[in-house]
C-alpha atoms as a PDB file:
ATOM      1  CA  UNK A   1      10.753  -5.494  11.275  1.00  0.00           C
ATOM      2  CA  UNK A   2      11.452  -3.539   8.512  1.00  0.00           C
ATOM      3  CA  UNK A   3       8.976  -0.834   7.387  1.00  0.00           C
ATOM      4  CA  UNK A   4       8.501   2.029   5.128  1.00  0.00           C
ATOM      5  CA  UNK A   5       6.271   4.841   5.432  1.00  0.00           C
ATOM      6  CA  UNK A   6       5.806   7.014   2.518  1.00  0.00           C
ATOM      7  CA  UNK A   7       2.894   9.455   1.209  1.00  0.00           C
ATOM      8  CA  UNK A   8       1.849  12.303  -0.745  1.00  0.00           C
ATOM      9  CA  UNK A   9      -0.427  14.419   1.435  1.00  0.00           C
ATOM     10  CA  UNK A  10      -0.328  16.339   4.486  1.00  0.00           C
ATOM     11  CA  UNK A  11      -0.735  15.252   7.996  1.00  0.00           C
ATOM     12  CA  UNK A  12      -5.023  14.588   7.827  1.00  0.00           C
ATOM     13  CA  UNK A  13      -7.323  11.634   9.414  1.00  0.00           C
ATOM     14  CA  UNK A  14      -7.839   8.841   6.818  1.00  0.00           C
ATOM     15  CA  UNK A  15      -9.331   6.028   6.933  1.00  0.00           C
ATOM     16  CA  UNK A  16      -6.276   2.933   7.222  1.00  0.00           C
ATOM     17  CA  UNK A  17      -6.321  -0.142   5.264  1.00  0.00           C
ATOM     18  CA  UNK A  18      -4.440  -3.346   5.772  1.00  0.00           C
ATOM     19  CA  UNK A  19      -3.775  -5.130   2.209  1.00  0.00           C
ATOM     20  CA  UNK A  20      -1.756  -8.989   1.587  1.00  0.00           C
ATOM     21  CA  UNK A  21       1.105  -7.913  -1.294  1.00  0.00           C
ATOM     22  CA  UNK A  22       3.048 -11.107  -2.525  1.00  0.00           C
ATOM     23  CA  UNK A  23       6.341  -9.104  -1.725  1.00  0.00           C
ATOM     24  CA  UNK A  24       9.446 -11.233  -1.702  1.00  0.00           C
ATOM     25  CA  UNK A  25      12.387  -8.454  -2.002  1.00  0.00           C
ATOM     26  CA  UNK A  26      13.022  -4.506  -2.483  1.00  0.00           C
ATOM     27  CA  UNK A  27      12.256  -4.925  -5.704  1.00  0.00           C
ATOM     28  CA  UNK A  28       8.727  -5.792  -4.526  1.00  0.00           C
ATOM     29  CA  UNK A  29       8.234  -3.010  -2.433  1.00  0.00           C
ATOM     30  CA  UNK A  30       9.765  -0.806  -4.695  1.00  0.00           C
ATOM     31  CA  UNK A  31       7.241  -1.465  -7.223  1.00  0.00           C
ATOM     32  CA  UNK A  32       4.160  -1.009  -4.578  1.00  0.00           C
ATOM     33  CA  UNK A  33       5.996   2.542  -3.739  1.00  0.00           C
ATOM     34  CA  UNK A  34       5.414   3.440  -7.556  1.00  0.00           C
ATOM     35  CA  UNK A  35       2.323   2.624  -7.948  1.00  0.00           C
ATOM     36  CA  UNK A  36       0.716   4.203  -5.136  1.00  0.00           C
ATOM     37  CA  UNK A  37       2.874   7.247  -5.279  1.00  0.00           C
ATOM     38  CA  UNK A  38       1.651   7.675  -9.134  1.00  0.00           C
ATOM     39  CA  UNK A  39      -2.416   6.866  -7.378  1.00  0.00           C
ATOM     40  CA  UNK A  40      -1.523  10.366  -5.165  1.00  0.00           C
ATOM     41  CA  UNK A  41      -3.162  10.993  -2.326  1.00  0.00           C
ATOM     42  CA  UNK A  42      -2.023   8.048   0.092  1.00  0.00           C
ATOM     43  CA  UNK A  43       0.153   7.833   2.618  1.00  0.00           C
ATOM     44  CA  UNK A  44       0.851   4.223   3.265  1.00  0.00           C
ATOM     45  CA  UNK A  45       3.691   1.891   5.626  1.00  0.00           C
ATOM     46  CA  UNK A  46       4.981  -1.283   4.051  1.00  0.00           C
ATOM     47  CA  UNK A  47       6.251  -4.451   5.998  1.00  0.00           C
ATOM     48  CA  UNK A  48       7.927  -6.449   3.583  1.00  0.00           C
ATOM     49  CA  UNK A  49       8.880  -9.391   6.160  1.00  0.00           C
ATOM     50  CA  UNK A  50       4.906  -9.803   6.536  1.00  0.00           C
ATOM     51  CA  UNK A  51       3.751  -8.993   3.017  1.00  0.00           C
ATOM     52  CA  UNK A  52       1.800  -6.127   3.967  1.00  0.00           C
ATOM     53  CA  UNK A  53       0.694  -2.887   3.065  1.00  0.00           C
ATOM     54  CA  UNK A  54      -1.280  -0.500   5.227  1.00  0.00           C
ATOM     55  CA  UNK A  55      -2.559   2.623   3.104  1.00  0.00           C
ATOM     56  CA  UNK A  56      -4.175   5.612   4.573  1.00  0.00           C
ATOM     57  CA  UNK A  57      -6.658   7.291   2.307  1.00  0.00           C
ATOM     58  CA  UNK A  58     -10.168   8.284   1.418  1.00  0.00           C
ATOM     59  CA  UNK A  59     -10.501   6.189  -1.967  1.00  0.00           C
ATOM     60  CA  UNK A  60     -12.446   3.246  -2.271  1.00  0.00           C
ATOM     61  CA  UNK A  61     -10.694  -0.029  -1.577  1.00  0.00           C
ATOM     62  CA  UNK A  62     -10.841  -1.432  -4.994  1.00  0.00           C
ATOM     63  CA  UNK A  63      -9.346   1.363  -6.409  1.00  0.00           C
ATOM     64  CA  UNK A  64      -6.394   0.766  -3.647  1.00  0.00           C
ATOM     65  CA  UNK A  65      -6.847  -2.869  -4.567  1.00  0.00           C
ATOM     66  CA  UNK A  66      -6.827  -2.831  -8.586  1.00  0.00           C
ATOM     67  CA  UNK A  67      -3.634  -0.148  -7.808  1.00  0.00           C
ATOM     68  CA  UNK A  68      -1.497  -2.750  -5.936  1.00  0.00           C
ATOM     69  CA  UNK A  69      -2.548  -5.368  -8.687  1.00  0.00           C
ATOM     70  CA  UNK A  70      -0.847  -3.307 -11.163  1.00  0.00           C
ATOM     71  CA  UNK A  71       2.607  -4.361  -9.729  1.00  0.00           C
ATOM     72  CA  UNK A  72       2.273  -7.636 -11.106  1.00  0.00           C
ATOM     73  CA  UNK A  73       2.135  -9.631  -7.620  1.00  0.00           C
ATOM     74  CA  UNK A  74      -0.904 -11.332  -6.177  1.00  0.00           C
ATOM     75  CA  UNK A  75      -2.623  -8.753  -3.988  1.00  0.00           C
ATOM     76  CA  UNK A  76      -6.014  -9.292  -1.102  1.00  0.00           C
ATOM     77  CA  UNK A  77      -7.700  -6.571   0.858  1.00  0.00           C
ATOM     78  CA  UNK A  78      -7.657  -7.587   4.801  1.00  0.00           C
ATOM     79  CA  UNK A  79     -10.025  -5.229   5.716  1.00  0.00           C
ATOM     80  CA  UNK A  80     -10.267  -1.685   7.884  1.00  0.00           C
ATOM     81  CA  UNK A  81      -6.955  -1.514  10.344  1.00  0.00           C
END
Protein backbone atom coordinates (compact mmCIF):
# COMPACT_ATOMS: atom_id res chain seq x y z
CA UNK A 1 0.00 0.00 0.00
CA UNK A 2 1.26 3.13 -0.75
CA UNK A 3 0.56 6.10 1.58
CA UNK A 4 1.43 9.60 2.30
CA UNK A 5 1.20 11.42 5.40
CA UNK A 6 1.60 15.06 5.31
CA UNK A 7 0.37 18.13 7.59
CA UNK A 8 0.81 21.51 8.78
CA UNK A 9 0.43 21.46 12.56
CA UNK A 10 2.01 20.05 15.47
CA UNK A 11 1.58 16.73 17.05
CA UNK A 12 -2.33 17.49 18.78
CA UNK A 13 -5.62 15.12 19.06
CA UNK A 14 -7.96 15.78 16.08
CA UNK A 15 -10.73 14.48 15.17
CA UNK A 16 -9.89 11.83 11.81
CA UNK A 17 -11.91 11.72 8.78
CA UNK A 18 -12.07 9.11 6.09
CA UNK A 19 -13.03 10.82 2.56
CA UNK A 20 -13.60 8.72 -1.26
CA UNK A 21 -11.07 10.96 -3.76
CA UNK A 22 -11.42 9.74 -7.48
CA UNK A 23 -7.50 9.44 -7.49
CA UNK A 24 -6.13 7.53 -10.43
CA UNK A 25 -2.22 8.63 -10.41
CA UNK A 26 0.42 11.04 -8.56
CA UNK A 27 -0.91 13.57 -10.29
CA UNK A 28 -4.11 12.96 -8.30
CA UNK A 29 -2.67 12.94 -5.09
CA UNK A 30 -0.52 15.61 -5.83
CA UNK A 31 -3.33 17.86 -6.39
CA UNK A 32 -5.22 16.70 -2.96
CA UNK A 33 -1.63 17.56 -1.22
CA UNK A 34 -2.16 21.25 -2.57
CA UNK A 35 -5.20 21.83 -1.69
CA UNK A 36 -5.24 20.82 1.77
CA UNK A 37 -1.81 22.12 2.46
CA UNK A 38 -3.13 25.72 1.13
CA UNK A 39 -6.66 24.81 3.77
CA UNK A 40 -3.67 24.76 6.77
CA UNK A 41 -4.26 23.21 9.67
CA UNK A 42 -4.60 19.39 8.64
CA UNK A 43 -2.57 16.74 8.83
CA UNK A 44 -3.90 14.07 6.59
CA UNK A 45 -2.52 10.23 5.02
CA UNK A 46 -3.45 9.45 1.45
CA UNK A 47 -3.88 5.84 -0.06
CA UNK A 48 -3.96 6.29 -3.58
CA UNK A 49 -4.43 2.38 -4.42
CA UNK A 50 -7.87 2.77 -2.38
CA UNK A 51 -8.87 6.30 -3.31
CA UNK A 52 -8.75 7.58 0.05
CA UNK A 53 -8.00 10.34 2.12
CA UNK A 54 -7.98 10.38 5.90
CA UNK A 55 -7.61 14.10 7.28
CA UNK A 56 -7.07 14.95 10.85
CA UNK A 57 -8.50 18.27 11.88
CA UNK A 58 -10.96 20.34 13.82
CA UNK A 59 -12.88 21.97 10.72
CA UNK A 60 -16.15 21.04 9.72
CA UNK A 61 -16.43 18.27 7.17
CA UNK A 62 -17.82 20.27 4.39
CA UNK A 63 -15.25 22.60 4.52
CA UNK A 64 -12.76 19.37 4.21
CA UNK A 65 -15.27 18.21 1.65
CA UNK A 66 -15.82 21.45 -0.67
CA UNK A 67 -11.60 21.57 -0.22
CA UNK A 68 -11.02 18.13 -1.87
CA UNK A 69 -13.73 19.14 -4.55
CA UNK A 70 -11.55 21.87 -5.60
CA UNK A 71 -9.09 19.34 -7.23
CA UNK A 72 -11.38 18.71 -9.90
CA UNK A 73 -12.09 14.85 -9.04
CA UNK A 74 -15.32 13.45 -7.68
CA UNK A 75 -14.98 13.52 -3.90
CA UNK A 76 -17.64 11.70 -0.78
CA UNK A 77 -17.24 12.02 2.93
CA UNK A 78 -17.20 8.29 4.57
CA UNK A 79 -17.70 9.40 7.81
CA UNK A 80 -15.62 9.68 11.40
CA UNK A 81 -12.46 7.04 11.21
Amino acid sequence: MTSLLWGSIGKQYLPKHEFFVDMTCEGCSGAVTRVLNKLGGVQFEIDLPNKKVFIESDKDTDVLLETLKKTGKAANYIGPK
